[in-house]
Protein backbone atom coordinates (compact mmCIF):
# COMPACT_ATOMS: atom_id res chain seq x y z
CA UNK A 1 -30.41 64.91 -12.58
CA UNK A 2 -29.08 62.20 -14.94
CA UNK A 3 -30.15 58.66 -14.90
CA UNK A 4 -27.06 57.64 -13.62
CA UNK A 5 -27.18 59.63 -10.63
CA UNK A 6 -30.23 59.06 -9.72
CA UNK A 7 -29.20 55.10 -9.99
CA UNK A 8 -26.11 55.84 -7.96
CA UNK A 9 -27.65 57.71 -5.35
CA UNK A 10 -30.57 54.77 -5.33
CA UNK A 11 -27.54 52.28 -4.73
CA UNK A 12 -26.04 54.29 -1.60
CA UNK A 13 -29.44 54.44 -0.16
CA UNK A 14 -30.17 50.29 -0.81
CA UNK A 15 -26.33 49.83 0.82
CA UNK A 16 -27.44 51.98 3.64
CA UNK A 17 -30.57 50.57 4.41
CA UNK A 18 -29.20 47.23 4.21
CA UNK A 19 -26.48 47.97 6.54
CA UNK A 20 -28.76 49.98 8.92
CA UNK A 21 -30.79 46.26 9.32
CA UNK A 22 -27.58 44.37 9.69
CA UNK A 23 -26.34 46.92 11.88
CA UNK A 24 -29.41 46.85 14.15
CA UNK A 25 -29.45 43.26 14.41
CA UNK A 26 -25.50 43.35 15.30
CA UNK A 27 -26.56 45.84 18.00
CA UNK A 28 -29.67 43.91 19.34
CA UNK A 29 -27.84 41.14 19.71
CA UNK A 30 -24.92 43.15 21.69
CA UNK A 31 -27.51 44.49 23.73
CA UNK A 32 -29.60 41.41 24.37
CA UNK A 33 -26.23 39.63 25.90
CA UNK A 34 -25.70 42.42 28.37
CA UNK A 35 -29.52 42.24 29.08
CA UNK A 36 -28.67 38.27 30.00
CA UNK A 37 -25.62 39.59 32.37
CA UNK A 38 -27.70 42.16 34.10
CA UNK A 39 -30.81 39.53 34.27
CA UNK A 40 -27.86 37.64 36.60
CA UNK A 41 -27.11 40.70 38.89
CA UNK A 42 -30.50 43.08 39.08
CA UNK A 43 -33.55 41.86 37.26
CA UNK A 44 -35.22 45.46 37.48
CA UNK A 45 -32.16 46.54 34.89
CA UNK A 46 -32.55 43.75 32.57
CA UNK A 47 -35.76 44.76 31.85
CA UNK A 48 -35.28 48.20 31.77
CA UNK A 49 -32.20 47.53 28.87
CA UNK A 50 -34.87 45.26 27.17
CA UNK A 51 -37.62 47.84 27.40
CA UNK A 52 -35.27 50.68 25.67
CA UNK A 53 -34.62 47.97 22.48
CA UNK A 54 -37.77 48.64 21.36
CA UNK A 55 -37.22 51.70 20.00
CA UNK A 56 -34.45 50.14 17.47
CA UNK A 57 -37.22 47.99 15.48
CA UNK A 58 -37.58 52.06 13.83
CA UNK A 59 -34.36 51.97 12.92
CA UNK A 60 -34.84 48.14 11.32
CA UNK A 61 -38.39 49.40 9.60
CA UNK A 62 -36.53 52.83 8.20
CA UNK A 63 -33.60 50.93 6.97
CA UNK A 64 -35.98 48.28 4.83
CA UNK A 65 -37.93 50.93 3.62
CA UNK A 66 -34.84 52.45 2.34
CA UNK A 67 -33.96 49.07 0.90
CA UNK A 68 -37.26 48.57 -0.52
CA UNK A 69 -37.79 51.78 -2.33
CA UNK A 70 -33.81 52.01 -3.76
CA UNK A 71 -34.42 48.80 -4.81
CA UNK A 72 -37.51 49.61 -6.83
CA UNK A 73 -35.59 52.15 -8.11
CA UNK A 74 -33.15 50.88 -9.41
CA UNK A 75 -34.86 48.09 -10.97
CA UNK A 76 -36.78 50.79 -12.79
CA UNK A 77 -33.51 52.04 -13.90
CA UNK A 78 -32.02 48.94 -15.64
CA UNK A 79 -35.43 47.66 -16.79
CA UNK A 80 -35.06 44.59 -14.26
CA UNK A 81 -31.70 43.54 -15.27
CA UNK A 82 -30.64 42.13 -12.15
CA UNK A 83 -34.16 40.27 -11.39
CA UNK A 84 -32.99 37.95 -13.74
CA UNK A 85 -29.33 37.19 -12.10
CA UNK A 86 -29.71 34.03 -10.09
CA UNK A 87 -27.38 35.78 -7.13
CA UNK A 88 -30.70 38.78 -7.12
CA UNK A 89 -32.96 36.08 -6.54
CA UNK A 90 -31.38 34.61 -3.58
CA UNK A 91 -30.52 38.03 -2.36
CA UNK A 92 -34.04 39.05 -2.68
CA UNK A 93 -35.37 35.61 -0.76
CA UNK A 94 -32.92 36.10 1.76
CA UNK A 95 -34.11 39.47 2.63
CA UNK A 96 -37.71 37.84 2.67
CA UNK A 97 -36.13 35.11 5.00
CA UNK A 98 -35.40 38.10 7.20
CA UNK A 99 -38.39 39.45 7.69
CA UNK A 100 -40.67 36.77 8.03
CA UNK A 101 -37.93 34.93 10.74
CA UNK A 102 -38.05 38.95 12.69
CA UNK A 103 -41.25 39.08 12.75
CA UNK A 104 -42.84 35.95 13.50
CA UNK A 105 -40.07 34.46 15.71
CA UNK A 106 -37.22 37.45 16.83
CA UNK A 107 -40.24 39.89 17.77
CA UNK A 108 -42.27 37.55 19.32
CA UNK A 109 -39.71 35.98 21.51
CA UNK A 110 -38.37 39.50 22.45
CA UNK A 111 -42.44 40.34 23.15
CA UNK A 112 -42.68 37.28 25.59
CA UNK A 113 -39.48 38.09 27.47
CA UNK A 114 -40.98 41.85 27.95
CA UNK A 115 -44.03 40.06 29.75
CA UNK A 116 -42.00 37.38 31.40
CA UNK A 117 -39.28 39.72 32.98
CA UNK A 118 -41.95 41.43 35.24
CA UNK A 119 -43.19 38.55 36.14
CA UNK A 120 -40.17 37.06 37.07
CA UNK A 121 -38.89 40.41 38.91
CA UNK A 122 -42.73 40.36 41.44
CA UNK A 123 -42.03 36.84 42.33
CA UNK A 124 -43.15 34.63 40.05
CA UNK A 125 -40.56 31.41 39.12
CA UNK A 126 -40.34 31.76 35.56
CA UNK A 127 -36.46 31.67 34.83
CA UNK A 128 -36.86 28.50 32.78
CA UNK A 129 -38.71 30.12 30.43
CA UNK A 130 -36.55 33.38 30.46
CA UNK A 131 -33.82 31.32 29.90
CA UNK A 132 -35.10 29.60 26.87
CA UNK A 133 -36.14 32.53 25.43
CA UNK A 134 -32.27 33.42 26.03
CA UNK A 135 -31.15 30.36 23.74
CA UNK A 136 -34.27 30.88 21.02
CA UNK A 137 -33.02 34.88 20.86
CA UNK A 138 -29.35 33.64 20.66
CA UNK A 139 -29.96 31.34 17.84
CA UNK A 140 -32.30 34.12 16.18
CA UNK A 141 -29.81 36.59 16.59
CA UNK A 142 -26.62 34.51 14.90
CA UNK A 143 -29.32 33.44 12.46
CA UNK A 144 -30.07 36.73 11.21
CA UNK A 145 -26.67 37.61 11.37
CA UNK A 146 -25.14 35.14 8.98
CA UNK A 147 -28.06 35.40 6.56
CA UNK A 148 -26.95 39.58 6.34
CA UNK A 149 -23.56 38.51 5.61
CA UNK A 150 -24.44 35.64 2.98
CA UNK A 151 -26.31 39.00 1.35
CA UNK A 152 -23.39 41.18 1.48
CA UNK A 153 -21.17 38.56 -0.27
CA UNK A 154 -23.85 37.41 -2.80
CA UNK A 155 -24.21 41.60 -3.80
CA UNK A 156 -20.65 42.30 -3.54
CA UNK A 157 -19.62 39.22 -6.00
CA UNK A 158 -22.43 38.71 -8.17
CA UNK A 159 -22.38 35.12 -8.94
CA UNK A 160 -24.40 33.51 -11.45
């Protein structure tokens, strides 16, 4: 395999994996609003919806770890050419933007309505709480969502 096709196939990887975290997010957030219209009707199937998101935080971990290794790769490749290209470095503290805003707000606010929801559903009078979890996970969501496309448009056009 030549070095160019290892660097292309390293690029298709890094696009997929990006767009498997933006596309997760997209769907979370799809989810999360019909979790919010159920939570209206029948409490019991809000949390059921919200208990079956869990399993797309894989598909978020296997689609940076795609994005992670590509991009090793191909900065192996071209000897670090682009970690020199102010549009990179933004790219590359966006992602890091990402992760630490999933992980130490997004999951933890998504963790909190998993223990409230119960709660809520055996009696307790919590919707205050569920409901500002609603507007923190809203703002998270569209958050996460605009910082994906600012990365998209800073790798598609390159600017310096």
């Amino acid at each position: 395999m030549t070095t160019e096709t290892i660097y292309h196939t390293a690029l298709v990887t890094h696009i997929t994996g990006l767009t498997m975290m933006a596309g997760t997010t997209l769907m979370d957030y799809v989810i999360f609003k019909q979790v919010w219209k159920q939570y209206a009707i029948d409490k019991m199937r809000s949390l059921a919806i919200s208990e079956a998101m869990v399993k797309l935080q894989i598909v978020f971990g296997t689609g940076f770890l795609f994005l992670l290794i590509s991009g090793i790769t191909m900065m192996y490749l071209t000897h670090g050419v682009f970690g020199e290209q102010t549009w990179f470095r933004i790219k590359f503290g966006l992602i890091l933007v990402i992760m630490i805003n999933g992980l130490a707000f997004g999951r933890r606010q998504g963790v909190k309505l998993r223990k409230l929801l119960p709660e809520e559903i055996s009696g307790g009078n919590l919707s205050n709480q569920i409901l500002k979890i609603k507007d923190n996970l809203n703002l998270f969501h569209i958050s996460q969502l605009a910082i994906f496309i600012t990365i998209f448009v800073l790798s598609v056009f390159k600017f310096n």
